[in-house]
C-alpha atoms as a PDB file:
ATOM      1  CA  UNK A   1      80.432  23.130  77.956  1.00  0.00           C
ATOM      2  CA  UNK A   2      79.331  21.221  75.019  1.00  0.00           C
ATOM      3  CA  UNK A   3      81.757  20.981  71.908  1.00  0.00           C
ATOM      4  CA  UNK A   4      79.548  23.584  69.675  1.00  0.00           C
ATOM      5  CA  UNK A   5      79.263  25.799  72.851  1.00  0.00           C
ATOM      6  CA  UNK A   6      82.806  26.744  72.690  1.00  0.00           C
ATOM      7  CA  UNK A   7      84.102  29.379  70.040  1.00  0.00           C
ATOM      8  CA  UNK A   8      86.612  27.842  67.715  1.00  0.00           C
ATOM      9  CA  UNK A   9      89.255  29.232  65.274  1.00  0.00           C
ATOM     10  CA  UNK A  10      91.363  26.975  62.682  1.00  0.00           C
ATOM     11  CA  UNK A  11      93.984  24.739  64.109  1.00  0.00           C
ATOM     12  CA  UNK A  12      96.643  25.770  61.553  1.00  0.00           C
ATOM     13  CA  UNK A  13      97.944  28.171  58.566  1.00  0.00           C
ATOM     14  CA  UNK A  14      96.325  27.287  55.326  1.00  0.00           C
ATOM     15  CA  UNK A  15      96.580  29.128  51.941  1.00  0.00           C
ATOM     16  CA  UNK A  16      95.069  29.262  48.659  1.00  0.00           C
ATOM     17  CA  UNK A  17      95.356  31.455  45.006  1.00  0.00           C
ATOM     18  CA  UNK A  18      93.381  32.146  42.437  1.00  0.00           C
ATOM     19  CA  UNK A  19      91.880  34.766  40.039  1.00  0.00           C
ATOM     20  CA  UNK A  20      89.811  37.270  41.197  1.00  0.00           C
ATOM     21  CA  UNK A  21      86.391  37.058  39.712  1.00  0.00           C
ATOM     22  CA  UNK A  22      85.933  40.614  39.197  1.00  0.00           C
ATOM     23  CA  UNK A  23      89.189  42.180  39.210  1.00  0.00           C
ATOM     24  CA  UNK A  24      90.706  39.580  37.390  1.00  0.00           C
ATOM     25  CA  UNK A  25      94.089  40.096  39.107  1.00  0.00           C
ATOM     26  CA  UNK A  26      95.844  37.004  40.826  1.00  0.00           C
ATOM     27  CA  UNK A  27      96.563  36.666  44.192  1.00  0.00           C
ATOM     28  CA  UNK A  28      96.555  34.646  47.740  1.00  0.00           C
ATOM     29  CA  UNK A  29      94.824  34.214  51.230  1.00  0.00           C
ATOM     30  CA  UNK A  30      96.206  32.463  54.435  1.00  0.00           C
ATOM     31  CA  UNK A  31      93.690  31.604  56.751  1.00  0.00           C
ATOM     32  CA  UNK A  32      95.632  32.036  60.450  1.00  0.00           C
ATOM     33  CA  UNK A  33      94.222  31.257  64.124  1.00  0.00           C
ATOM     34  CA  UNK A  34      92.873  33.913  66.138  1.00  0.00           C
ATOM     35  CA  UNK A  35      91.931  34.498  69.484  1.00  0.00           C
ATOM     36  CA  UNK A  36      88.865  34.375  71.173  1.00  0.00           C
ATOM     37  CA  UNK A  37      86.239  37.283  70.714  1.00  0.00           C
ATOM     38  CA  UNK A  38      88.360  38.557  67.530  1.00  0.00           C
ATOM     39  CA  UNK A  39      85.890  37.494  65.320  1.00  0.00           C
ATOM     40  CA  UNK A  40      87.073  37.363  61.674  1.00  0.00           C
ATOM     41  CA  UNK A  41      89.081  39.883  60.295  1.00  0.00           C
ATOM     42  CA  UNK A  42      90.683  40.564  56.955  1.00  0.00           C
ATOM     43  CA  UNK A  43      94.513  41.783  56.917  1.00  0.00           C
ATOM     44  CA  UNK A  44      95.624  43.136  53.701  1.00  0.00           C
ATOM     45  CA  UNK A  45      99.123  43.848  52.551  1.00  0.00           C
ATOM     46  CA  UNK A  46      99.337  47.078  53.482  1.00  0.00           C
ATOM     47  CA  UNK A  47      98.808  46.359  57.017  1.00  0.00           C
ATOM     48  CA  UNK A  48      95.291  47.170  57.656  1.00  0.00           C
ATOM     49  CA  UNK A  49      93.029  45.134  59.454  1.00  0.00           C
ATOM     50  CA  UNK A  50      89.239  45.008  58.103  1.00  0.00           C
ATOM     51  CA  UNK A  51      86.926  42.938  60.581  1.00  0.00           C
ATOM     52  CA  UNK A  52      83.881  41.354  58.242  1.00  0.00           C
ATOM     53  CA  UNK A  53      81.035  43.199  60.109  1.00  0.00           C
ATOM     54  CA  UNK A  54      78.517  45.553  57.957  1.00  0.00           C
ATOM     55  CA  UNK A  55      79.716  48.774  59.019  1.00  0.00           C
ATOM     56  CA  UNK A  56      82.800  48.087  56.766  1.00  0.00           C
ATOM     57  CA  UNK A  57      80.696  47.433  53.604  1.00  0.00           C
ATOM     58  CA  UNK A  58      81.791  50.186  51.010  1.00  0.00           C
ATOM     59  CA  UNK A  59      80.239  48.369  48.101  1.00  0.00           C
ATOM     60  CA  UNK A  60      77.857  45.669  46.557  1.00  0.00           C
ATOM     61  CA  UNK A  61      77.580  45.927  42.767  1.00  0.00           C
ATOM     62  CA  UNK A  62      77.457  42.379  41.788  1.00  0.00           C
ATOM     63  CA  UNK A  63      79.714  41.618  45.202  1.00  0.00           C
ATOM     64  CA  UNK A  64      80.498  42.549  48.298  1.00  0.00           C
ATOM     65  CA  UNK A  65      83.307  44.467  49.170  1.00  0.00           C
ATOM     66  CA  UNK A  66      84.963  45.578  52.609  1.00  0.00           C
ATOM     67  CA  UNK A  67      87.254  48.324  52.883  1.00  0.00           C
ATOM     68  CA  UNK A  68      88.742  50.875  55.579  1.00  0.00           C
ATOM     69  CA  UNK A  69      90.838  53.816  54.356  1.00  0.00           C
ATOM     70  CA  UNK A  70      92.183  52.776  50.990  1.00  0.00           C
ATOM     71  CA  UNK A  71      92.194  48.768  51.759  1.00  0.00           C
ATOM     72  CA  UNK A  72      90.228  47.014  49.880  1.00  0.00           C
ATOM     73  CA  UNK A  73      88.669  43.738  49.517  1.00  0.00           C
ATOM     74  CA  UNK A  74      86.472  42.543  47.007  1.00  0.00           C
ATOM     75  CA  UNK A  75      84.110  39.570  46.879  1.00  0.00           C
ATOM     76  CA  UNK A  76      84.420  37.995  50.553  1.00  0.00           C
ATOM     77  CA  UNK A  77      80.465  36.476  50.706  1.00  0.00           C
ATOM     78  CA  UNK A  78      81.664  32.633  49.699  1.00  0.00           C
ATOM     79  CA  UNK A  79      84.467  32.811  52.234  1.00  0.00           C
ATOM     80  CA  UNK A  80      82.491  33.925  54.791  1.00  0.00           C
ATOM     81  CA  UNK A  81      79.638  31.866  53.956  1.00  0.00           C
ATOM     82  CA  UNK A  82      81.802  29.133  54.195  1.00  0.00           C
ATOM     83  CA  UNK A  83      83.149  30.133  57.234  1.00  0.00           C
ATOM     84  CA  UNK A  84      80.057  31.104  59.298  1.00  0.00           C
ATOM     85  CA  UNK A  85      78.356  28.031  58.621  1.00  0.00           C
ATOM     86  CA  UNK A  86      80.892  25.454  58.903  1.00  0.00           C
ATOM     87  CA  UNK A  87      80.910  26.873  62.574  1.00  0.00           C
ATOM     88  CA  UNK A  88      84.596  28.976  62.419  1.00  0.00           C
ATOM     89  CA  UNK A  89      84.143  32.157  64.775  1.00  0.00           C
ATOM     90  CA  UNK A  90      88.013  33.457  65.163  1.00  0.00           C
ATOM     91  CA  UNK A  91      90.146  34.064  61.899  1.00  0.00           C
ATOM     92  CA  UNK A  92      92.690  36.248  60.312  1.00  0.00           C
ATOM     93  CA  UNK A  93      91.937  36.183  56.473  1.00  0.00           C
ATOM     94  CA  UNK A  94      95.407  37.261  55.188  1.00  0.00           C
ATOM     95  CA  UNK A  95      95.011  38.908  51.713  1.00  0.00           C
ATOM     96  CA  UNK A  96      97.796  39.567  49.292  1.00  0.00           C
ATOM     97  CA  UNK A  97      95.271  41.418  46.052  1.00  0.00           C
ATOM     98  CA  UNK A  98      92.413  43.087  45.874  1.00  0.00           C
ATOM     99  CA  UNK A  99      90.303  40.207  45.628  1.00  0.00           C
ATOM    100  CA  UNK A 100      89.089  37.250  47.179  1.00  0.00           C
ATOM    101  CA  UNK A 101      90.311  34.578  44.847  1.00  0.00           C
ATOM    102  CA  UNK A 102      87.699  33.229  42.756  1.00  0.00           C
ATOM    103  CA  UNK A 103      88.053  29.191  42.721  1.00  0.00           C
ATOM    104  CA  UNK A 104      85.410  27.159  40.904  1.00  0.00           C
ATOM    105  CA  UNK A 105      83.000  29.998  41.508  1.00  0.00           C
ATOM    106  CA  UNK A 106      81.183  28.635  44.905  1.00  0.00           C
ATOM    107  CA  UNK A 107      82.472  27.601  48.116  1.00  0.00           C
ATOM    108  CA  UNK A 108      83.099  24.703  47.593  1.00  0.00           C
ATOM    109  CA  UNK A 109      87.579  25.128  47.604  1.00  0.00           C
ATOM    110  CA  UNK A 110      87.018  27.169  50.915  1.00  0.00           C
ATOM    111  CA  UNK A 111      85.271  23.981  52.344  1.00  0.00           C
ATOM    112  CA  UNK A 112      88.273  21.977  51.642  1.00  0.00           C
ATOM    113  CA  UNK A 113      90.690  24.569  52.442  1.00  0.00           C
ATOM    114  CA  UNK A 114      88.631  24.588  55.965  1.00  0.00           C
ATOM    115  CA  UNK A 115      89.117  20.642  56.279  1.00  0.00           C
ATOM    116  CA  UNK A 116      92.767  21.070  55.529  1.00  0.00           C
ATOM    117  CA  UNK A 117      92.980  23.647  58.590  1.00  0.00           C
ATOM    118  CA  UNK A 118      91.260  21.335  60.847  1.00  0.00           C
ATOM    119  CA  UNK A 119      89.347  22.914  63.627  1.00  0.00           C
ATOM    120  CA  UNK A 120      90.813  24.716  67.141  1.00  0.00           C
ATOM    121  CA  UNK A 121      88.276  24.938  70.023  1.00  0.00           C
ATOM    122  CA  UNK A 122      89.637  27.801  71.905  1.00  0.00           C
ATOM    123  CA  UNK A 123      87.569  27.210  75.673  1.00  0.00           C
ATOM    124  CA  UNK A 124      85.609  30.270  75.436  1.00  0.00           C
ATOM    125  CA  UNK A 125      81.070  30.240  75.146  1.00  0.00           C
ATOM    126  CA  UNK A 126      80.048  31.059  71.953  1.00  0.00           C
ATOM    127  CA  UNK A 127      77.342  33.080  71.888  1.00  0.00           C
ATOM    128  CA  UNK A 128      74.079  32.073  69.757  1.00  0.00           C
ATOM    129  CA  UNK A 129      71.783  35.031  69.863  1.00  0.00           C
ATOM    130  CA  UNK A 130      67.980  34.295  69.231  1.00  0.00           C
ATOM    131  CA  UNK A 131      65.655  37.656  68.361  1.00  0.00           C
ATOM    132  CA  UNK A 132      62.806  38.983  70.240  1.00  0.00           C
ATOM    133  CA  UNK A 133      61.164  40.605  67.278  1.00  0.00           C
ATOM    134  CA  UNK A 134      61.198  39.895  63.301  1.00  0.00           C
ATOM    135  CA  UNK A 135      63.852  43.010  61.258  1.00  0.00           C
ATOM    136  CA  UNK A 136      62.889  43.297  57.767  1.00  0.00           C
ATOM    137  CA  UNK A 137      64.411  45.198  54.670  1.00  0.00           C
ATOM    138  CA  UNK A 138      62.262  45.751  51.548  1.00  0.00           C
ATOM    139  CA  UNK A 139      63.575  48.113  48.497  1.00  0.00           C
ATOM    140  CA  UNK A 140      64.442  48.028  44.754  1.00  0.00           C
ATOM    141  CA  UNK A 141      62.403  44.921  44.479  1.00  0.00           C
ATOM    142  CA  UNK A 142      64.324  43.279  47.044  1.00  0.00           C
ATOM    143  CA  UNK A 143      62.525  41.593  50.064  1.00  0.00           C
ATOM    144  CA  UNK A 144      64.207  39.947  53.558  1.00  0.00           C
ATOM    145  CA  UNK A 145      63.264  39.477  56.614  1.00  0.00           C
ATOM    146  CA  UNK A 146      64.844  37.422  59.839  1.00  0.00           C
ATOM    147  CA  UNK A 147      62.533  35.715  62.168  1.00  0.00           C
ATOM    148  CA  UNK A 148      63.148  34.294  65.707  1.00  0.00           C
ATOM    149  CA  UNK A 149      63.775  31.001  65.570  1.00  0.00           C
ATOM    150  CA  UNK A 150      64.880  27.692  67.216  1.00  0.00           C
ATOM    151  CA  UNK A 151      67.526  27.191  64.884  1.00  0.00           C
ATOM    152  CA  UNK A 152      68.742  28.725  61.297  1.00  0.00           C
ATOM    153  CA  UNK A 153      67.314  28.337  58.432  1.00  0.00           C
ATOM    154  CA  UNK A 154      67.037  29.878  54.939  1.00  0.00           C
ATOM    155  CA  UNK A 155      64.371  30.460  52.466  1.00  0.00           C
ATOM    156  CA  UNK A 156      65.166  32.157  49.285  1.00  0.00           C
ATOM    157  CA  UNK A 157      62.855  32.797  46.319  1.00  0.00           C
ATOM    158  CA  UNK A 158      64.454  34.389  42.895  1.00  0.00           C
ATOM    159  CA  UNK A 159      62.487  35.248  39.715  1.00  0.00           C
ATOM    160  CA  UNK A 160      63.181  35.992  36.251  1.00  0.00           C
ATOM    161  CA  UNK A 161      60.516  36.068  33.529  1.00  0.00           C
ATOM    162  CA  UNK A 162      61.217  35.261  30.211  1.00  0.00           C
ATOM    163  CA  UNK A 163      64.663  33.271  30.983  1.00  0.00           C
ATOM    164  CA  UNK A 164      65.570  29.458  31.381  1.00  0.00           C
ATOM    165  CA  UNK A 165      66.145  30.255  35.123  1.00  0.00           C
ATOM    166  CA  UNK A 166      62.040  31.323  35.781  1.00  0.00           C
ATOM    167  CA  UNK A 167      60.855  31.033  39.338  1.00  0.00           C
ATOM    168  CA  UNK A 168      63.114  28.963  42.065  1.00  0.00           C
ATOM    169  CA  UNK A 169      63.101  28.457  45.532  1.00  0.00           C
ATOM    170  CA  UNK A 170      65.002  26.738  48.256  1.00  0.00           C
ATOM    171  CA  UNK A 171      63.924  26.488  52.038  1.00  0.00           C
ATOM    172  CA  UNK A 172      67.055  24.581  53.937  1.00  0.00           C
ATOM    173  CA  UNK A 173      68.030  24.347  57.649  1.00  0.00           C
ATOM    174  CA  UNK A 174      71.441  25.282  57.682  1.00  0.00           C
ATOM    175  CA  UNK A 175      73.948  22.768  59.695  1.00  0.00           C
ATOM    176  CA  UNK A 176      77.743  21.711  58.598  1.00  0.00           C
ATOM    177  CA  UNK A 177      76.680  19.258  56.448  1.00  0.00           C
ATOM    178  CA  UNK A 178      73.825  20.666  54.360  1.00  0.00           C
ATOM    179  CA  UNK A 179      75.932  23.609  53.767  1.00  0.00           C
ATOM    180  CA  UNK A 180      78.768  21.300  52.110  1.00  0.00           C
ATOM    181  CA  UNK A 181      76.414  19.507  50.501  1.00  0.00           C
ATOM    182  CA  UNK A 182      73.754  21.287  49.310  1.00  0.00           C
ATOM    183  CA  UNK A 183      75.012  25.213  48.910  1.00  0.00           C
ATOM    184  CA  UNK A 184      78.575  25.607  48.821  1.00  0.00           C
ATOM    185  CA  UNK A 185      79.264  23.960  45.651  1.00  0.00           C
ATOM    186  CA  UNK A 186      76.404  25.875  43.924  1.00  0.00           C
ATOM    187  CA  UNK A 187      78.273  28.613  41.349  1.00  0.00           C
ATOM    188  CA  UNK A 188      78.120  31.907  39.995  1.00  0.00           C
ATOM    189  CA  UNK A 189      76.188  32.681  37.473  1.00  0.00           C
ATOM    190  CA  UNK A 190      75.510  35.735  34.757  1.00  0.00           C
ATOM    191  CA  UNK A 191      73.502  36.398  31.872  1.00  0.00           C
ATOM    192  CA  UNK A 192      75.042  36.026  28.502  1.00  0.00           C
ATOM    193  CA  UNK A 193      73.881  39.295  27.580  1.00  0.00           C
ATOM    194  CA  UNK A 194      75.320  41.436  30.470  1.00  0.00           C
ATOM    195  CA  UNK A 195      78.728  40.130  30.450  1.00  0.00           C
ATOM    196  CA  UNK A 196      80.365  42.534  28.058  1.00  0.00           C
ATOM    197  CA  UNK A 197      78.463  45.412  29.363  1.00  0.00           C
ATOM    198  CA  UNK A 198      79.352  44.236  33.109  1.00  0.00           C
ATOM    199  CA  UNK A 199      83.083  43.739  31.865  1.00  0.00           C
ATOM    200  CA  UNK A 200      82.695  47.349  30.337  1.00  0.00           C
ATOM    201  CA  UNK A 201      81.984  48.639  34.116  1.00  0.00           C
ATOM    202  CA  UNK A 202      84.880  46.799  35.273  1.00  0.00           C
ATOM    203  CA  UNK A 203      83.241  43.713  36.850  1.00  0.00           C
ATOM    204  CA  UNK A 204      83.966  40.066  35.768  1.00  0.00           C
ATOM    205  CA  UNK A 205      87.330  40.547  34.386  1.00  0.00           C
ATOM    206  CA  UNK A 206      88.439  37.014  35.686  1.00  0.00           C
ATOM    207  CA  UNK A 207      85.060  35.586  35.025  1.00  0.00           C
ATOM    208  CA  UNK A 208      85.546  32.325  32.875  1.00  0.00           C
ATOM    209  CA  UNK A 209      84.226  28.665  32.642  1.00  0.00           C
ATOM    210  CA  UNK A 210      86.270  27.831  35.378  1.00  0.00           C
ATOM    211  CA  UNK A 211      84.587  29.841  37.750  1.00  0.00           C
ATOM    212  CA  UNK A 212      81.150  31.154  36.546  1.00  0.00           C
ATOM    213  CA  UNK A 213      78.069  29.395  33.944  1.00  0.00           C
ATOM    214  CA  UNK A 214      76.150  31.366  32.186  1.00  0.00           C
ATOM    215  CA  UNK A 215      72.529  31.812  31.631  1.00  0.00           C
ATOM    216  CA  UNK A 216      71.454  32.020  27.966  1.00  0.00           C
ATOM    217  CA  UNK A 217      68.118  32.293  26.706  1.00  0.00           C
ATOM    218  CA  UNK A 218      67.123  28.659  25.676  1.00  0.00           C
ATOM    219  CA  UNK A 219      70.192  27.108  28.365  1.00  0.00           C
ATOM    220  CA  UNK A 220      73.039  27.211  30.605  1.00  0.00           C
ATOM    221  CA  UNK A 221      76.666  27.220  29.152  1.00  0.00           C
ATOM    222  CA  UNK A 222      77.097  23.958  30.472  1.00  0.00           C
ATOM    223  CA  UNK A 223      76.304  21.263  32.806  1.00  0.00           C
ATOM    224  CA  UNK A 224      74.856  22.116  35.865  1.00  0.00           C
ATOM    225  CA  UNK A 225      75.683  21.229  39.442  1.00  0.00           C
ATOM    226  CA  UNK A 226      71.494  21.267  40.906  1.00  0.00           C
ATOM    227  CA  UNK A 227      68.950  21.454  38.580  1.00  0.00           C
ATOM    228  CA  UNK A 228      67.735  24.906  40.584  1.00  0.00           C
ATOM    229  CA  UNK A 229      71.510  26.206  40.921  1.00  0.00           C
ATOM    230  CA  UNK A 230      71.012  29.563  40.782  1.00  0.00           C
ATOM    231  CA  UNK A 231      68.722  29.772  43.678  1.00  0.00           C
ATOM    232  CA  UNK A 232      71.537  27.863  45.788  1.00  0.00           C
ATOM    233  CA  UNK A 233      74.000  29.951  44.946  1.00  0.00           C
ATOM    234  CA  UNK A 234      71.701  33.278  45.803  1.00  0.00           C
ATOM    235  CA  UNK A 235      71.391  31.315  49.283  1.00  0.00           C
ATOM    236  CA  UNK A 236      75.159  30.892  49.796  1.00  0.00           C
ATOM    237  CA  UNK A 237      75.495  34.732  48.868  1.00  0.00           C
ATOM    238  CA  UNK A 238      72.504  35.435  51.618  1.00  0.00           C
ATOM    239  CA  UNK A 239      74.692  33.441  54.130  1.00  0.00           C
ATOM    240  CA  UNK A 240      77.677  34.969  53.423  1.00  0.00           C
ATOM    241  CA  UNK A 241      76.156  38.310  53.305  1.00  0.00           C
ATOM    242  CA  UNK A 242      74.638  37.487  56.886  1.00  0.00           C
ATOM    243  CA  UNK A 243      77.587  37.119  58.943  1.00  0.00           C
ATOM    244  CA  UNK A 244      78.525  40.368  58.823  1.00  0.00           C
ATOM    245  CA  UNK A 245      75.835  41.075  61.434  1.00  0.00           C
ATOM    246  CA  UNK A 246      78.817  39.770  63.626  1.00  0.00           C
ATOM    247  CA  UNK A 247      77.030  37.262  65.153  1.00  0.00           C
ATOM    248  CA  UNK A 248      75.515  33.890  65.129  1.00  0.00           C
ATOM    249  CA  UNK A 249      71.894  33.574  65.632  1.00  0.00           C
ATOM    250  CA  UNK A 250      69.534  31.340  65.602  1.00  0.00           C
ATOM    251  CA  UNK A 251      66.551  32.578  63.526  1.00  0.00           C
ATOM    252  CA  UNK A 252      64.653  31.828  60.023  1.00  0.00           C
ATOM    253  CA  UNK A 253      66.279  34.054  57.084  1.00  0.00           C
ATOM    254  CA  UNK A 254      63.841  34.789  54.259  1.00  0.00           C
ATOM    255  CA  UNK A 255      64.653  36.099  51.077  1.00  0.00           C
ATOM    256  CA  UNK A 256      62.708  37.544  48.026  1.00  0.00           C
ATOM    257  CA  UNK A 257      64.642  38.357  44.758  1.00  0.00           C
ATOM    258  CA  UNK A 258      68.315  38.888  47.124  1.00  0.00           C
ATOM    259  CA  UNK A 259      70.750  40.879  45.881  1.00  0.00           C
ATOM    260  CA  UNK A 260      74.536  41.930  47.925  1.00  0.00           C
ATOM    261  CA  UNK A 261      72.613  45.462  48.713  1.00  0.00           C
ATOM    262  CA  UNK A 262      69.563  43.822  49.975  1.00  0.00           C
ATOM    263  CA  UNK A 263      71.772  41.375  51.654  1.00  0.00           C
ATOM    264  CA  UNK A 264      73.636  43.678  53.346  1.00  0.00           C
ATOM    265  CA  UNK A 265      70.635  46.375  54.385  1.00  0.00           C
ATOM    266  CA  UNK A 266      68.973  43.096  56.176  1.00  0.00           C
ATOM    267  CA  UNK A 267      72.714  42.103  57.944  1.00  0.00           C
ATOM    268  CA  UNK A 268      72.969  45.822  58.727  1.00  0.00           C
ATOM    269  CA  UNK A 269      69.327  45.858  59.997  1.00  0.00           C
ATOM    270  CA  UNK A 270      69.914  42.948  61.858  1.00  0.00           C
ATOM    271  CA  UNK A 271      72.956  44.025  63.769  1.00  0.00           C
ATOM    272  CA  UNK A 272      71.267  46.942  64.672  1.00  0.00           C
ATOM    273  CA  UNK A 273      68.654  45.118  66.056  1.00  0.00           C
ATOM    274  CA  UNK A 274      70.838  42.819  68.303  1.00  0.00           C
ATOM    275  CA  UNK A 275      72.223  45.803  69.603  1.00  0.00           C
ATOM    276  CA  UNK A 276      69.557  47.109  70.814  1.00  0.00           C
ATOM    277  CA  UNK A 277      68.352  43.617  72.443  1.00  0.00           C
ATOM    278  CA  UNK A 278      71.614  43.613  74.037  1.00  0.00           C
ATOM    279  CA  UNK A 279      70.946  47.137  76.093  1.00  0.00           C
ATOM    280  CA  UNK A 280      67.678  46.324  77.023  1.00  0.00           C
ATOM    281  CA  UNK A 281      69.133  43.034  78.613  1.00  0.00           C
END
């Protein structure tokens, strides 16, 4: 069995705090090793155990947020973008708040964090589906699609008239390094003129300089980390969005103006569609 055959967890505790982005309210996350098949699973304080699949999805306004009975917790896409692609399959995401922390706004902390955990191979095949048949979503302007593939890949297009942003796209085969590289430390981003009126609806709270830019309309609040940014950090949010189909596959992702709904119709689509595959086997 090759080394990226076998499933893997992390090799030891590791723990992080922060601000939540949109609750605004501090608090912590231990990473812990899990066994094989468990998948990743979020344990809050209460007890309850969440597992980051689609079916446990209660919300996407401006994030995605898991919850089961009255657990909840908000904003998990860059962690699990982080950990799907840097090839983690097994881990107990221990959450004390109601929120993901923040960081810098990307994934780029959660990378670090994952170095600083180091990397468990736990002697059990991991499981790389590849689709028979293309699953798309389209609806509120929102277009995906997954396509069998050799290998993954994303291709995202966003578009907004009449802003600094305009029309960007990214097309990027996804391995360990690219991720790092070339997505996780992309950040979140708002318009100027939504922030109050998203902070009025309870969203962005903990948003700040430290962890978001803004888009204005002649500029950016500040420096940038890409030139196209924004489009790398709407692929990180695809990824992360992804995973919760619960599996690893090898296909093409394509996205069209993503949002965390979209996102999460086309992960929700797509672990239907596995499903199915899997009976018909």
């Amino acid at each position: 069995m090759s080394r990226d055959a076998e499933q893997t967890t992390v090799a030891r505790p590791v723990s992080a705090r922060g601000t939540g982005l949109h609750t605004g309210a501090e608090g912590s996350l231990t990473l812990l090793p899990a066994e094989p098949d468990a998948g990743i699973v979020f344990v809050c304080h209460d007890g309850t155990e969440i597992p980051a699949t689609a079916e446990y999805v209660i919300a996407t306004e401006r994030c995605t947020t898991l919850g089961l009975g009255q657990a909840r917790v908000h904003t998990v896409e860059h962690l699990l973008g982080a950990l799907y692609c840097m090839g983690l399959d097994n881990v107990q995401v221990a959450v004390e708040g109601p929120e993901v922390p923040a960081c810098d706004g990307s994934a780029q902390e959660w990378i670090a964090l994952l170095g600083r955990a180091g990397r468990r191979r736990l002697g059990r095949p991991r499981e790389t589906r590849t689709l028979r048949e293309a699953v798309w979503v389209s609806r509120d302007g929102y277009w995906g699609m997954v396509l069998p593939a050799r290998r993954l890949s994303v291709a995202v297009a966003v578009d907004f008239p009449g802003t600094v942003v305009g029309r960007q796209t990214i097309w990027l085969e996804v391995s360990r390094q690219r991720f790092a590289a070339e997505l996780a430390p992309a950040r979140t981003f708002a318009f100027a003129e939504e922030v109050e009126a998203l902070r009025a609806t309870g969203l962005v709270r903990g948003g700040s300089a430290e962890n978001a830019f803004a888009v204005g309309p002649e500029g950016y609040s500040g420096p940038l980390r890409y030139p196209d940014e924004v489009v790398r950090h709407k692929a990180l949010d695809l990824l992360g969005d992804l995973a919760l189909c619960g599996h690893r596959v090898n296909a093409q992702v394509i996205a069209v103006r993503p949002s965390h709904r979209g996102n999460v119709a086309l992960a929700r689509a797509l672990r239907a569609a596995l499903s199915v595959e899997e009976r018909r086997a």
